[in-house]
Protein backbone atom coordinates (compact mmCIF):
# COMPACT_ATOMS: atom_id res chain seq x y z
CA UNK A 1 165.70 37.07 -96.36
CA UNK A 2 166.20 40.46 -98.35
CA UNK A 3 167.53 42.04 -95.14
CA UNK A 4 169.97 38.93 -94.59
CA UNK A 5 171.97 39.66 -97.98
CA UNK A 6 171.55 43.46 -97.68
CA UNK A 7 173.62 43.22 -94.25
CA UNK A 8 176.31 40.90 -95.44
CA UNK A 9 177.85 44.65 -96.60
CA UNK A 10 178.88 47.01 -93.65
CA UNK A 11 176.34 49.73 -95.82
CA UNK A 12 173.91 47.53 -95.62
CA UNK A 13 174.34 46.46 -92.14
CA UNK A 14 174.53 49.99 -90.86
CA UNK A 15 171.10 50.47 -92.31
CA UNK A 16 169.82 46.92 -90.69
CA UNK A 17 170.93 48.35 -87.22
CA UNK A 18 169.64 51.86 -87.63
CA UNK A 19 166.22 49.97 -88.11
CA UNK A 20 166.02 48.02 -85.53
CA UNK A 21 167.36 50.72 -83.54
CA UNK A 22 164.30 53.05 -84.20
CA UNK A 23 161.86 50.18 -84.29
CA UNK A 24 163.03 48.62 -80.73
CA UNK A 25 164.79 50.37 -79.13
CA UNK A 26 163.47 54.23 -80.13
CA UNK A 27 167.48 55.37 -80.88
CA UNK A 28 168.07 58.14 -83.05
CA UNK A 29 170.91 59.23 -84.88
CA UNK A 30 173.01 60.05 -81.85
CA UNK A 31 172.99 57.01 -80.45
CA UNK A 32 173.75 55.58 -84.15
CA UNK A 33 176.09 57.78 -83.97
CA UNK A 34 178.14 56.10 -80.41
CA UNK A 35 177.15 52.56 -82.25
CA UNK A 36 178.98 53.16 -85.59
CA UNK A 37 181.98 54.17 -83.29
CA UNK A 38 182.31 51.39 -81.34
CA UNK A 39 181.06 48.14 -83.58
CA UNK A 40 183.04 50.22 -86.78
CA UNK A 41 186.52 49.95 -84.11
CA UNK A 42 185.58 45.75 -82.86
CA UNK A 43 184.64 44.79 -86.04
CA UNK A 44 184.32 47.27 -89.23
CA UNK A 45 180.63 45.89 -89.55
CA UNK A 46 182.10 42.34 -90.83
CA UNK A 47 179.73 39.72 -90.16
CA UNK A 48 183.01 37.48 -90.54
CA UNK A 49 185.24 39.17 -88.36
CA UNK A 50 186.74 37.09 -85.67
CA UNK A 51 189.58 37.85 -82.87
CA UNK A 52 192.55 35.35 -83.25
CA UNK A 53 193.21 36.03 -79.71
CA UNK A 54 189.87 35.86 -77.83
CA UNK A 55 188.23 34.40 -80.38
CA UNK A 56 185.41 37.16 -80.07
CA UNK A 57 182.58 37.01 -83.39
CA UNK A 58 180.79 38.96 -85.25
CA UNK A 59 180.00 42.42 -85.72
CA UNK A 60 179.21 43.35 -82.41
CA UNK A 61 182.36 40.87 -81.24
CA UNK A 62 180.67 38.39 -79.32
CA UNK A 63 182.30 36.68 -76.48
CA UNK A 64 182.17 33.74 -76.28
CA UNK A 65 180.70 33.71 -79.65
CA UNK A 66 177.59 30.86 -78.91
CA UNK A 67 176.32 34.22 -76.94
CA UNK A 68 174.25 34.80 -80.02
CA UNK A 69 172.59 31.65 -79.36
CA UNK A 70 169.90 33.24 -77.40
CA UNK A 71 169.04 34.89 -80.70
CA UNK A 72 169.55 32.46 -83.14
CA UNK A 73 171.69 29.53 -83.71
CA UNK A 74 172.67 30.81 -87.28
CA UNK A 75 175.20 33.47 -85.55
CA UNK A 76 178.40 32.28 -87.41
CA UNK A 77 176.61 33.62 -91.00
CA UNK A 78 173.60 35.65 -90.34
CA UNK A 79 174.51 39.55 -89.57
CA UNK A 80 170.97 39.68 -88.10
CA UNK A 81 171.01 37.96 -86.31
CA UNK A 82 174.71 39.02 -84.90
CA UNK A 83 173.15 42.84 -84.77
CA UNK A 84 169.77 41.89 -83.16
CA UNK A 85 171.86 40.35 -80.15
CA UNK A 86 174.35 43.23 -80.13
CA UNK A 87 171.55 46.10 -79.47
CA UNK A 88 169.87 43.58 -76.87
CA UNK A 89 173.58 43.23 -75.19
CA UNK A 90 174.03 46.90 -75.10
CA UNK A 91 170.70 47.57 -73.67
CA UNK A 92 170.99 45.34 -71.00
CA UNK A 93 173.92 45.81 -70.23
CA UNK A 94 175.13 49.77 -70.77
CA UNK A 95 171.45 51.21 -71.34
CA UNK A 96 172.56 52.93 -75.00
CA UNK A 97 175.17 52.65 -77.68
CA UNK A 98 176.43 55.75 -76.09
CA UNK A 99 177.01 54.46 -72.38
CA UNK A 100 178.82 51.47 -74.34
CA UNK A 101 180.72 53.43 -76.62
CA UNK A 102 181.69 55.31 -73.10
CA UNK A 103 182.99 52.18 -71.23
CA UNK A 104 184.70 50.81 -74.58
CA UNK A 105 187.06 54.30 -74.71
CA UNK A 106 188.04 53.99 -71.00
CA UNK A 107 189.11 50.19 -71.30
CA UNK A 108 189.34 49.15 -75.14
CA UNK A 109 185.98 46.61 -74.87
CA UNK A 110 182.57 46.90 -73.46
């Protein structure tokens, strides 16, 4: 789809996340804000990135990886689907992208 290609770019990725932010989860900007910290410091916003060491994927640096499963099986090349089970992640698990971004500065991952 249109918003497929548009987040294969960190630009256009930011602006895929700051949608689904607002439509799901009702974030604003500061909570865009704590996200662009912490998925810009694991991952730059590359669909493609991947940790040598941990072997962590994706923009939101999935791990293990086939985490993004739950969402959709084509994690390894769709950044949707990548950010769609980031947000969920950090919702469940830290409440907001600032309570992650929180626990990621006091030990280096969240």
């Amino acid at each position: 789809s249109q918003q497929v290609e548009m987040a294969r770019s960190s630009v256009g990725a930011k602006k895929v996340a700051k949608s689904i932010m607002l439509s799901e989860y009702a974030w604003g900007a500061d909570q865009f804000n704590c996200l662009n910290r912490l998925w810009t410091k694991e991952s730059h916003w590359n669909y493609k990135a991947r940790n040598k060491t941990s072997g962590a994927h994706g923009i939101a640096q999935a791990l293990p990886a086939t985490k993004m499963e739950v969402v959709g099986t084509d994690w390894r090349t769709n950044p949707v689907t990548q950010i769609t089970w980031g947000l969920k992640y950090i919702e469940e698990r830290y409440n907001t992208p600032c309570k992650a971004w929180s626990k990621f500065k006091r030990s280096r991952w969240y």
